[in-house]
N, C-alpha and C. Protein backbone atom coordinates (compact mmCIF):
# COMPACT_ATOMS: atom_id res chain seq x y z
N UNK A 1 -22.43 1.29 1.75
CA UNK A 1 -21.46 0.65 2.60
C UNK A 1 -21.94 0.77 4.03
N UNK A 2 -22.26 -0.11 4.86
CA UNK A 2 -22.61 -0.16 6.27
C UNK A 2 -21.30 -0.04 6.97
N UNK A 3 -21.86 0.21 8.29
CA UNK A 3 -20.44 0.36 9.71
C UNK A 3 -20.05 -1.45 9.62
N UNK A 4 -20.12 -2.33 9.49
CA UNK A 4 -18.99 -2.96 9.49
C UNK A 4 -17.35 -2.77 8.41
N UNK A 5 -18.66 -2.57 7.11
CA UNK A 5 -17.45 -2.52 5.90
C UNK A 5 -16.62 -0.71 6.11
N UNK A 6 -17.35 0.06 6.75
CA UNK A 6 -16.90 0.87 7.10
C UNK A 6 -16.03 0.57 8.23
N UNK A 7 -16.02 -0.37 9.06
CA UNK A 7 -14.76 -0.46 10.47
C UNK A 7 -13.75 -1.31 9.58
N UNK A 8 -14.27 -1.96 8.84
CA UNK A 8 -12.92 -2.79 7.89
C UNK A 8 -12.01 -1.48 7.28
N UNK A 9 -12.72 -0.39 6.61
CA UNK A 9 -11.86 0.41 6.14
C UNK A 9 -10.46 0.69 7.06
N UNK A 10 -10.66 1.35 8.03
CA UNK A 10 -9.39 1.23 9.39
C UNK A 10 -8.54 0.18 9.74
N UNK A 11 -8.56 -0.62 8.89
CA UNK A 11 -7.78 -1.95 9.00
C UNK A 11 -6.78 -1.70 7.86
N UNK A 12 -6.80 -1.14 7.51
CA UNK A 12 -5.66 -0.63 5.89
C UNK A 12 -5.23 -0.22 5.86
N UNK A 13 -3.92 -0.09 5.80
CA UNK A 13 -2.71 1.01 6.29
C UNK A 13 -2.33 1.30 4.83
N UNK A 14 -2.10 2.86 4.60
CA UNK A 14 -1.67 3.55 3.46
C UNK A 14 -0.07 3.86 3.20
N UNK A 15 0.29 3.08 2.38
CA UNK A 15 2.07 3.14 2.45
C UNK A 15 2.44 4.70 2.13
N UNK A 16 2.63 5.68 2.59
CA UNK A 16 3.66 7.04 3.02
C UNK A 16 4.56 7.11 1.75
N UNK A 17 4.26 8.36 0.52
CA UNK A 17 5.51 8.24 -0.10
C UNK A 17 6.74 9.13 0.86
N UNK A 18 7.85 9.00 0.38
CA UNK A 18 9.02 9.79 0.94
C UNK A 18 8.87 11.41 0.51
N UNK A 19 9.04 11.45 -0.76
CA UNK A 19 8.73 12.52 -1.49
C UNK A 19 7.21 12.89 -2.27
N UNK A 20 6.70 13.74 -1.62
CA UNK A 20 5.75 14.66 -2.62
C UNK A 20 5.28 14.35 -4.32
N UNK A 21 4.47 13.74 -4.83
CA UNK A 21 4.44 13.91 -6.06
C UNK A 21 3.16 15.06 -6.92
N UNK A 22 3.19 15.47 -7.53
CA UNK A 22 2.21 16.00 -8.76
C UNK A 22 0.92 15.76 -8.43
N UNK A 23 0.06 16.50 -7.68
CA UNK A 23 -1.71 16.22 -7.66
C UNK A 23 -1.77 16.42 -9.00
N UNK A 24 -1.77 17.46 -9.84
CA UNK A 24 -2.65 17.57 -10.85
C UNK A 24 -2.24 16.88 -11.90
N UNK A 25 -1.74 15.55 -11.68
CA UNK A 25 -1.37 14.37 -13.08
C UNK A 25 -2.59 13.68 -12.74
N UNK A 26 -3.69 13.92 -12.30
CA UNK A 26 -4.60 12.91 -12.78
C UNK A 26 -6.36 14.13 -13.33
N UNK A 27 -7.02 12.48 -13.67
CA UNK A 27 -7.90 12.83 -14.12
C UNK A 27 -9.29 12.15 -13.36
N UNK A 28 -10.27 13.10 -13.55
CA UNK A 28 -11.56 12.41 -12.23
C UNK A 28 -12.89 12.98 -13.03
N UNK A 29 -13.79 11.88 -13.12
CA UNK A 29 -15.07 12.27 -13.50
C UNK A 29 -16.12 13.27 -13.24
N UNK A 30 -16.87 14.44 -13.92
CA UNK A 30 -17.70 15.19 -12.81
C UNK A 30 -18.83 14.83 -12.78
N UNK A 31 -19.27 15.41 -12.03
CA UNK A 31 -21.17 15.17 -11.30
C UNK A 31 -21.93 15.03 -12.07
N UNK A 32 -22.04 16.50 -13.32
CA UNK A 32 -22.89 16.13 -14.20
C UNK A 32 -22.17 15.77 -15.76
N UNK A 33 -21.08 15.30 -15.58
CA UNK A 33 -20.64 14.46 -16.69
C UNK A 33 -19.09 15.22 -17.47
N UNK A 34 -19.05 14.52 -18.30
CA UNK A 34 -17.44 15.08 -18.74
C UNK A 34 -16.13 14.77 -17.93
N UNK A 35 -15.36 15.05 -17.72
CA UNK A 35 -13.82 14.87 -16.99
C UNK A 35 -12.99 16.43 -16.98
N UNK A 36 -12.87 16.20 -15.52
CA UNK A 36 -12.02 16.91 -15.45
C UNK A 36 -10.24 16.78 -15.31
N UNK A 37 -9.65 17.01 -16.00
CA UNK A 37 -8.39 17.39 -16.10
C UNK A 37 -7.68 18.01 -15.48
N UNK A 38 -6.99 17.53 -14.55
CA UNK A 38 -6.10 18.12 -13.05
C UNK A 38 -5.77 19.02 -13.19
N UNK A 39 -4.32 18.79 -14.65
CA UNK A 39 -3.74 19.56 -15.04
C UNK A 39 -3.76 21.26 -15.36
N UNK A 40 -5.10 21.31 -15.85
CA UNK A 40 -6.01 22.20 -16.02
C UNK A 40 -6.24 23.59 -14.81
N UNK A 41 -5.63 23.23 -13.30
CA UNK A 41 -5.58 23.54 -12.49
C UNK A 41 -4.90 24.07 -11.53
N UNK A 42 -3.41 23.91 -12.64
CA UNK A 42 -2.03 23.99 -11.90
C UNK A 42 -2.05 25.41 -11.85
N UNK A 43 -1.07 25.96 -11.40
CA UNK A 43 -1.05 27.89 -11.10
C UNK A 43 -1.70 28.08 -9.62
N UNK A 44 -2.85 27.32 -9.35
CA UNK A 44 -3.58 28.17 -8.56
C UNK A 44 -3.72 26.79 -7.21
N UNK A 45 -4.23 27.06 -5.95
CA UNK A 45 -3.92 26.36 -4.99
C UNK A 45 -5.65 25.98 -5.24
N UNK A 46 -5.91 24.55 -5.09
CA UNK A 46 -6.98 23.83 -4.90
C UNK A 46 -7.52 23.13 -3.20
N UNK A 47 -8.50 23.56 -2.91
CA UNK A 47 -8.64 22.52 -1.78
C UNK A 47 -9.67 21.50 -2.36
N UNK A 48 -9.26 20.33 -2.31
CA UNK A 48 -9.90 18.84 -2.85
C UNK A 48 -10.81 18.24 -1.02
N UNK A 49 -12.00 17.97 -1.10
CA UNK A 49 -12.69 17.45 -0.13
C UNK A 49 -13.44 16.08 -0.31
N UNK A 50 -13.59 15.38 0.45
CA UNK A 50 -14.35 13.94 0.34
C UNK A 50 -15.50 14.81 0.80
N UNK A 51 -17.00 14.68 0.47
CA UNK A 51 -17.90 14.99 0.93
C UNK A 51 -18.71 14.16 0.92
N UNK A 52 -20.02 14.16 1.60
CA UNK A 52 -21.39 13.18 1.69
C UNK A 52 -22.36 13.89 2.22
N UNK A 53 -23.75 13.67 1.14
CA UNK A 53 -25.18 14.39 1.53
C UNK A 53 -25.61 13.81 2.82
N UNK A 54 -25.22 13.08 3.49
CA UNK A 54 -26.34 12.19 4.50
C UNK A 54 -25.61 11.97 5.67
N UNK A 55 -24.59 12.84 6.25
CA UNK A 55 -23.65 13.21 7.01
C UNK A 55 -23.91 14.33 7.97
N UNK A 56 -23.78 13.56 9.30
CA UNK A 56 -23.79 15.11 10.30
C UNK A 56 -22.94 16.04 10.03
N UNK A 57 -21.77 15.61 9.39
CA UNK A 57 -21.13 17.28 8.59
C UNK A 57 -21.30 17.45 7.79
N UNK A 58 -22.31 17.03 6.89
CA UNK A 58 -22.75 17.88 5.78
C UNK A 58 -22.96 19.53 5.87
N UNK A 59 -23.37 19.83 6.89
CA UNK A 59 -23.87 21.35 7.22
C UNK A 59 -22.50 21.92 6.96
N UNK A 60 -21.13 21.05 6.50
CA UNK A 60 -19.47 21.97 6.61
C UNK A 60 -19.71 22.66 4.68
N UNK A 61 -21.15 21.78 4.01
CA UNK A 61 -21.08 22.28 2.99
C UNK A 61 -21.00 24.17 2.68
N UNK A 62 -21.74 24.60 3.75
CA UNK A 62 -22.18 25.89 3.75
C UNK A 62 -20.60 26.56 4.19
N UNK A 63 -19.68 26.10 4.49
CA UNK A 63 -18.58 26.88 4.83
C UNK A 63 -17.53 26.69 3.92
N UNK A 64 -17.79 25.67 2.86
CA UNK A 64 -16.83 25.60 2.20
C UNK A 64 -17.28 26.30 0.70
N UNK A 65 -18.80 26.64 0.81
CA UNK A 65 -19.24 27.50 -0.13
C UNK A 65 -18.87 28.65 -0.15
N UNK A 66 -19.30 29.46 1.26
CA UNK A 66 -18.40 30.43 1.53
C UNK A 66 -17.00 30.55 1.32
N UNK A 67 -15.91 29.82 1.96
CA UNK A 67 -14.65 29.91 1.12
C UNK A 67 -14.42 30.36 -0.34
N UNK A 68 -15.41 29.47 -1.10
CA UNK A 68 -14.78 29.57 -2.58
C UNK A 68 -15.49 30.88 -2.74
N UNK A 69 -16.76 31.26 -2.26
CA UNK A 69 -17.07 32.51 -2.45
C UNK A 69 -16.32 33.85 -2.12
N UNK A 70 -15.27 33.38 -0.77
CA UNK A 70 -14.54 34.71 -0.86
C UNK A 70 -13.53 34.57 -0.90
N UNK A 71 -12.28 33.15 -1.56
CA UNK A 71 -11.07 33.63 -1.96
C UNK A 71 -11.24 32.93 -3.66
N UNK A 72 -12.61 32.54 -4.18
CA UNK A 72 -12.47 31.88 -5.81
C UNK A 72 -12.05 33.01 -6.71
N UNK A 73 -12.53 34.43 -6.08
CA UNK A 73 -11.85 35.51 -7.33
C UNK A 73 -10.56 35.36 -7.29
N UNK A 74 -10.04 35.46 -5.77
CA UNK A 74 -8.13 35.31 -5.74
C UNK A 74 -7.56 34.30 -6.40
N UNK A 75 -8.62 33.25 -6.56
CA UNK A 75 -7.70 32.04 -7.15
C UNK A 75 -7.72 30.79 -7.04
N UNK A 76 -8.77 30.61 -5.56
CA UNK A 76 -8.78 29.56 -5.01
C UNK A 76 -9.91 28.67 -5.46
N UNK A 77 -9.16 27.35 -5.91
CA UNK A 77 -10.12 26.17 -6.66
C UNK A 77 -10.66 25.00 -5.75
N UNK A 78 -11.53 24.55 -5.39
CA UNK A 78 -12.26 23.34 -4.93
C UNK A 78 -13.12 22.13 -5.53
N UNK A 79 -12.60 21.28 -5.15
CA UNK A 79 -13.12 20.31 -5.68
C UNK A 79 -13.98 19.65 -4.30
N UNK A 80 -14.67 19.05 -4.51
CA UNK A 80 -15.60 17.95 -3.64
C UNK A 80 -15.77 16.60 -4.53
N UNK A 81 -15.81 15.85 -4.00
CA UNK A 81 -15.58 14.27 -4.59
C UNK A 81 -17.03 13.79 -3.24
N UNK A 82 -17.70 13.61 -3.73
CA UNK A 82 -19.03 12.24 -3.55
C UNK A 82 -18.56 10.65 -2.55
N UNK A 83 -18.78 10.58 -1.91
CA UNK A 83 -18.48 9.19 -1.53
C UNK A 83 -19.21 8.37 -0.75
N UNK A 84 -19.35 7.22 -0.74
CA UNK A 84 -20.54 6.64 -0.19
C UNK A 84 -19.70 5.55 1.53
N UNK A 85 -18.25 5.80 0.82
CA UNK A 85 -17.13 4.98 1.90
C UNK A 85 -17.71 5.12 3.36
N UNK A 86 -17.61 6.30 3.83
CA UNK A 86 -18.26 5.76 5.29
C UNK A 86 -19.69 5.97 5.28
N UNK A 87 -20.22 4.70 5.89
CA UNK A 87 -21.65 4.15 6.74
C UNK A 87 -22.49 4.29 5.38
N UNK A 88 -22.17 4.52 4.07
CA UNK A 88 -23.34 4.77 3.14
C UNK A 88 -23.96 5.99 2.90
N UNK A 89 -23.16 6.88 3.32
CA UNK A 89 -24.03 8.60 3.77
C UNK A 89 -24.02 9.50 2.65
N UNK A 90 -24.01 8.54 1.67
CA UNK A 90 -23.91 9.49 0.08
C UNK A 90 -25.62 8.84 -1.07
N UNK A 91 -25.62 10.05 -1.74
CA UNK A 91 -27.09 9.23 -2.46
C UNK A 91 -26.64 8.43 -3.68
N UNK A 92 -26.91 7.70 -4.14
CA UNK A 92 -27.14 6.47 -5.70
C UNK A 92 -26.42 7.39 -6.51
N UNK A 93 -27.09 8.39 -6.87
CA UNK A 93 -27.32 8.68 -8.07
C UNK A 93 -26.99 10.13 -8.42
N UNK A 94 -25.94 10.12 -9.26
CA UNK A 94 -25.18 11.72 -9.88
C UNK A 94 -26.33 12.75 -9.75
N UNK A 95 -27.70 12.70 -10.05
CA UNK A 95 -28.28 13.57 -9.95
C UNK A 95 -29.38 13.89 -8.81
N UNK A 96 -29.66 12.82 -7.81
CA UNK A 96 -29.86 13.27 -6.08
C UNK A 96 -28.74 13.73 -5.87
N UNK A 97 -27.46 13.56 -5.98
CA UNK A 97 -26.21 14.85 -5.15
C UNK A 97 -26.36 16.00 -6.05
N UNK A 98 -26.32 16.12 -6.71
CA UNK A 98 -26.31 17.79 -7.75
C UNK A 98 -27.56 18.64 -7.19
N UNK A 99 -28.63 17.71 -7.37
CA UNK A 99 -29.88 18.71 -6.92
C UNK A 99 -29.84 18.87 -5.33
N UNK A 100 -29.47 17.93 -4.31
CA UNK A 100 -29.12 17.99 -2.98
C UNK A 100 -28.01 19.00 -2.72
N UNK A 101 -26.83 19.24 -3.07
CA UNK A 101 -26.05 20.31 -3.31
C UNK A 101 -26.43 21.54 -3.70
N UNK A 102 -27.32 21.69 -4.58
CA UNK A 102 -27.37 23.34 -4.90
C UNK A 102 -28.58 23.56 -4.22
N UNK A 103 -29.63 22.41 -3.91
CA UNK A 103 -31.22 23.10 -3.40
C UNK A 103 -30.32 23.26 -2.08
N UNK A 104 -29.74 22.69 -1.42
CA UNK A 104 -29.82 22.63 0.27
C UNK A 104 -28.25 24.12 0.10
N UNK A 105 -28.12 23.61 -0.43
CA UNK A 105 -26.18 24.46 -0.29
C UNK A 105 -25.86 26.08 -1.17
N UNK A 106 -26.41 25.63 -2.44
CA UNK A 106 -25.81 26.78 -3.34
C UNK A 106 -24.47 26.49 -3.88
N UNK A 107 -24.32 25.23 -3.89
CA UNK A 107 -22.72 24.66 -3.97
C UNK A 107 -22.73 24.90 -5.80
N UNK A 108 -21.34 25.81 -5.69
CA UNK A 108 -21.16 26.35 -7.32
C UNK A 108 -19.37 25.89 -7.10
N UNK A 109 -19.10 25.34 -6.43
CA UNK A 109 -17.35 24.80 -6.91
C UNK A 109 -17.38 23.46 -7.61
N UNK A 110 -16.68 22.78 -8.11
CA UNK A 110 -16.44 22.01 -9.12
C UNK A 110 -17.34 20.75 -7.80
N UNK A 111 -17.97 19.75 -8.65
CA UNK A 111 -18.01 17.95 -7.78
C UNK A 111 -17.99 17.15 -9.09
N UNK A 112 -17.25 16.20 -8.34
CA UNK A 112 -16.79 14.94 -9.16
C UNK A 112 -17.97 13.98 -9.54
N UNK A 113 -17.99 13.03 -9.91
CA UNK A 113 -18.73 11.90 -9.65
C UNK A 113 -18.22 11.30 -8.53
N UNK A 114 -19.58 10.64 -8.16
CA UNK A 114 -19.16 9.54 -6.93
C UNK A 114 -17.99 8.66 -7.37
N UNK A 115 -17.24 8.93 -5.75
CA UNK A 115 -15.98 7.72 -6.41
C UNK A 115 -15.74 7.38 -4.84
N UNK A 116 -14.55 6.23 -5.03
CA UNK A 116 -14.60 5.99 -3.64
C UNK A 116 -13.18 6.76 -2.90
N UNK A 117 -12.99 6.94 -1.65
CA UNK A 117 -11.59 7.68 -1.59
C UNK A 117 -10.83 7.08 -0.36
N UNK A 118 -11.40 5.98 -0.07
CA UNK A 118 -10.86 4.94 0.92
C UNK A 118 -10.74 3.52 0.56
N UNK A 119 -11.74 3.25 0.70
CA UNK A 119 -12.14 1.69 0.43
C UNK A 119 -11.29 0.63 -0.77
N UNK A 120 -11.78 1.38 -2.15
CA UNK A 120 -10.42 1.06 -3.09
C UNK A 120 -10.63 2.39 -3.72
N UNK A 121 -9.91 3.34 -3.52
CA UNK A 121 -9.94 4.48 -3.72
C UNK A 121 -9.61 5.10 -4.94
N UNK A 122 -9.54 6.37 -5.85
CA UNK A 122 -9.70 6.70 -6.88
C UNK A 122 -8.40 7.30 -7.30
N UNK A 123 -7.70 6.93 -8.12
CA UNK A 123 -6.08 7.25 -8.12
C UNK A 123 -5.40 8.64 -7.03
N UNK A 124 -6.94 9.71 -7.31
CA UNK A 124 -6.96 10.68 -7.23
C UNK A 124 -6.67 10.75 -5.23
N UNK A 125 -7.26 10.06 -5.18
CA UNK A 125 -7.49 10.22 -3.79
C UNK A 125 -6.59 9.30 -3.11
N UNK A 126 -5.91 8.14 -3.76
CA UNK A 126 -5.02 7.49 -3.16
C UNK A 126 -3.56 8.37 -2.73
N UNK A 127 -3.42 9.19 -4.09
CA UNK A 127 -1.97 9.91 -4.18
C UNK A 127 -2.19 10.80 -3.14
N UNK A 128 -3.31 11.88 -2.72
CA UNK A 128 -3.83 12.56 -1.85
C UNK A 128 -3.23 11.54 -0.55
N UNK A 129 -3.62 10.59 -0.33
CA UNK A 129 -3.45 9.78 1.15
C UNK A 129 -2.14 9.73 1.19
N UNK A 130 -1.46 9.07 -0.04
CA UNK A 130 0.30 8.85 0.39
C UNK A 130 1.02 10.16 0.29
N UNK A 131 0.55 10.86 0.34
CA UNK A 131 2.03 11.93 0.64
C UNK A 131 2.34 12.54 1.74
N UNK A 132 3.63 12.85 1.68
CA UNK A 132 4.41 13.00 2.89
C UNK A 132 3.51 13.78 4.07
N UNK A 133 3.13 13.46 4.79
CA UNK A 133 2.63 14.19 6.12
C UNK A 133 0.98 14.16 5.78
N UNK A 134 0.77 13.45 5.32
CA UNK A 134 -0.61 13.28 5.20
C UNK A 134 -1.25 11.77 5.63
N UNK A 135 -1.93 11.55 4.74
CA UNK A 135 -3.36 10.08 5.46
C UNK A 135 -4.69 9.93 4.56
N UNK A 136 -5.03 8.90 4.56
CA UNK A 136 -6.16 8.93 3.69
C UNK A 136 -7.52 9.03 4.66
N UNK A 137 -8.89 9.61 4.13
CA UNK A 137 -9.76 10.69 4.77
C UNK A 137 -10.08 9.77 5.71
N UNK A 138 -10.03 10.10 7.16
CA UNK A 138 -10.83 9.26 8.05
C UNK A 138 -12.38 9.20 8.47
N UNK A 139 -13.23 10.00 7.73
CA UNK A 139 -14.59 10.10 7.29
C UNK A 139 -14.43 12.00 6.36
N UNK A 140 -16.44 11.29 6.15
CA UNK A 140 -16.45 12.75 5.47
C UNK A 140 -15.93 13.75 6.01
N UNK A 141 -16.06 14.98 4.24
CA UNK A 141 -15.05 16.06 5.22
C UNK A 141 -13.68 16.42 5.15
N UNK A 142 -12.64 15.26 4.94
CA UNK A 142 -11.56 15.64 4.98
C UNK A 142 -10.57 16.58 4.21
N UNK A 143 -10.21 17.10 4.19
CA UNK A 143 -10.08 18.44 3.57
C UNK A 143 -8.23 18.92 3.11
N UNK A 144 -7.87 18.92 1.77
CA UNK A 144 -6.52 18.53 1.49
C UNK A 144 -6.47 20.22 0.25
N UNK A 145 -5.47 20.79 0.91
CA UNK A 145 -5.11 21.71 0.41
C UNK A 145 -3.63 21.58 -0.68
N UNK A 146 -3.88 21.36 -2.18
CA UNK A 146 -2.77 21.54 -3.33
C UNK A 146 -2.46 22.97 -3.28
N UNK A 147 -1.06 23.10 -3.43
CA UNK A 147 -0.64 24.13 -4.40
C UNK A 147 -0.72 24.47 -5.59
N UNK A 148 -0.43 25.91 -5.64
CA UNK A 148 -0.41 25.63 -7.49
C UNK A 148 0.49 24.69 -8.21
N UNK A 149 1.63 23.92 -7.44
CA UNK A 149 2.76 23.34 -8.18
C UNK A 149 2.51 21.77 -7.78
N UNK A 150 0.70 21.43 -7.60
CA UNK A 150 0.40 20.15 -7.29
C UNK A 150 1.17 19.18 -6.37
N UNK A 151 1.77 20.25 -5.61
CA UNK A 151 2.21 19.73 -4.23
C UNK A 151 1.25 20.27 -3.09
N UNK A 152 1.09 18.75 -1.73
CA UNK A 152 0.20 19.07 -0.70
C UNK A 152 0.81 20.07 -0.23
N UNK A 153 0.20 21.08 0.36
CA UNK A 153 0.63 22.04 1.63
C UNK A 153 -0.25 21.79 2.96
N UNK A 154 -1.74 21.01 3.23
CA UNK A 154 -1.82 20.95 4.11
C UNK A 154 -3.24 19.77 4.10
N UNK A 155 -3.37 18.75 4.93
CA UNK A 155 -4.50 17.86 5.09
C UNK A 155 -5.13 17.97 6.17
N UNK A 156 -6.41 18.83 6.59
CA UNK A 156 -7.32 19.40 7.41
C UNK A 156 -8.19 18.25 8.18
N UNK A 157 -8.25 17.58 8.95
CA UNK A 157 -9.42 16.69 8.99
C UNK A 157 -10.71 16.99 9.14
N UNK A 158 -11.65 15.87 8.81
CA UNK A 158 -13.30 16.25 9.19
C UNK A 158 -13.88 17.19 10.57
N UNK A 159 -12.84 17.01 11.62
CA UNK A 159 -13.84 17.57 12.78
C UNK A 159 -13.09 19.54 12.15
N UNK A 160 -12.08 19.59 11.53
CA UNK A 160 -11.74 21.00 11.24
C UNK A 160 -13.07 21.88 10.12
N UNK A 161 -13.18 22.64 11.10
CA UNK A 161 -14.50 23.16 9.92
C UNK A 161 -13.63 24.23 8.92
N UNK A 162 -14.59 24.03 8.41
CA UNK A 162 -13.87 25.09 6.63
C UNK A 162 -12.92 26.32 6.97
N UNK A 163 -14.03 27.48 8.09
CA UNK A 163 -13.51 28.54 8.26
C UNK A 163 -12.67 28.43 9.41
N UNK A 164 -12.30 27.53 10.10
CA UNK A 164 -11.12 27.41 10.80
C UNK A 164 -10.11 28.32 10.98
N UNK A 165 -9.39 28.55 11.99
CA UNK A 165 -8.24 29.74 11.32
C UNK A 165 -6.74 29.30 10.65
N UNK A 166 -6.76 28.26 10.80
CA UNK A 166 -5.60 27.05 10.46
C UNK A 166 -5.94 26.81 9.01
N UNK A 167 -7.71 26.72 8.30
CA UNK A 167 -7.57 26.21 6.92
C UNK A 167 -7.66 28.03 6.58
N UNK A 168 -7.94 28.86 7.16
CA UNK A 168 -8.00 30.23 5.96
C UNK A 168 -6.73 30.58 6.28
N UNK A 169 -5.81 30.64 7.16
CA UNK A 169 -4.52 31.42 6.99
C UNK A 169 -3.68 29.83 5.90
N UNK A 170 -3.86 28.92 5.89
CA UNK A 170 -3.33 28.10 4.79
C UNK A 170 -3.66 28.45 3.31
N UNK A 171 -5.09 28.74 3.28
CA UNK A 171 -5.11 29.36 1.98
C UNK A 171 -4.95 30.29 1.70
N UNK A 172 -4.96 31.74 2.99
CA UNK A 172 -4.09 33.15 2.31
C UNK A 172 -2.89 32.90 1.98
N UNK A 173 -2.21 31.96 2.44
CA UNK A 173 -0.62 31.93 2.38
C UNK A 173 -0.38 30.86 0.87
N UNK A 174 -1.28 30.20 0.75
CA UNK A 174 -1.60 29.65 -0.60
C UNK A 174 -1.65 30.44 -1.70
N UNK A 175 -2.09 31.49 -1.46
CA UNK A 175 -2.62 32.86 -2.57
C UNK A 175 -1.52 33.74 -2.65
N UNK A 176 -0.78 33.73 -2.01
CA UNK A 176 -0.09 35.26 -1.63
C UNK A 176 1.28 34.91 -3.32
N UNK A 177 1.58 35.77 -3.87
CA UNK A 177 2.33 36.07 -4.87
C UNK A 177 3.81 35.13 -4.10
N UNK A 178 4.32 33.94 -5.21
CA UNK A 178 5.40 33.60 -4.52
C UNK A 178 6.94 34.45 -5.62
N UNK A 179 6.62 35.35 -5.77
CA UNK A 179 7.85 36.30 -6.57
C UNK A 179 8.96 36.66 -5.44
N UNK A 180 9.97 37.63 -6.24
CA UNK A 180 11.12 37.49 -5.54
C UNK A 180 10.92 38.66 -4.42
N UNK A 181 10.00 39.14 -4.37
CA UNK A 181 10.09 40.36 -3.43
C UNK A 181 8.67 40.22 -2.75
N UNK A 182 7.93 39.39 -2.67
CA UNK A 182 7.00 38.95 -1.72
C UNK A 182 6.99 38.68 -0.86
């Protein structure tokens, strides 16, 4: 996708639901094959990311590795989704991103197959855009924190880097026991 079809993207306004619905009712292809099952995911708070190999924020890969490296024992799940939506900054082919990901990154959290998450976007990523207090990704990067009860708690944008103090106190508070004496 070049910067024109990329400035067309910004021409599309994402209709706002009122109420919150269910992230983990859907289903999304992975990198190196099979499906993953949302559902599969509920209990525990997920941060879901649009990413791209060929991106001046690609280098946010290394911080979001770290994350899952130091809250994935607590609980915390990530997904990365592939996308080629802005300027083209993603590679062809399921297996230039897998080997680009782990040679350059060490990236061991879940990736999807390439899909798109703007342009005509992937159920997954549409429902992500319409909910309440959120938006769909305005380039790579964008960064959407589920609960365990597949409700958003928070949509980070691209210039917010991983370790931010806004995305780690969202995910301690994501983690923390919601019982009656917590």
């Amino acid at each position: 996708m070049g910067l024109l079809s990329t400035a067309k993207l910004y021409l599309h306004r994402t209709h706002t639901l009122d109420e919150p619905t269910d992230l983990y009712e859907h289903e999304i292809g992975l990198l190196e094959g099979g499906t993953l099952d949302l559902r599969e995911l509920r209990g525990r708070p997920t941060l879901f990311v649009n990413t791209a190999s060929k991106c001046g924020l690609t280098p946010q890969f290394a911080g979001l590795q770290q994350l899952y490296d130091t809250y994935g024992e607590r609980g915390l799940q990530m997904v990365g989704t592939p996308s080629g939506d802005f300027a083209g900054q993603e590679f062809s082919s399921d297996g230039e991103i897998a080997a680009f990901c782990e040679r350059n990154y060490g990236v061991s959290f879940t990736i999807t197959e390439k899909a798109s998450v703007r342009a005509d976007p992937h159920p997954l990523w549409s429902d992500l855009a319409r909910q309440p207090d959120s938006g769909p990704p305005a380039w790579n990067f964008t960064k959407y924190l589920v609960g365990g009860d597949g409700k958003l708690i928070a949509r980070f944008s691209s210039k917010v880097a991983p370790d931010a103090p806004q995305v780690v106190e969202a995910i301690e508070a994501a983690l923390k026991p919601k019982g009656r004496f917590s």
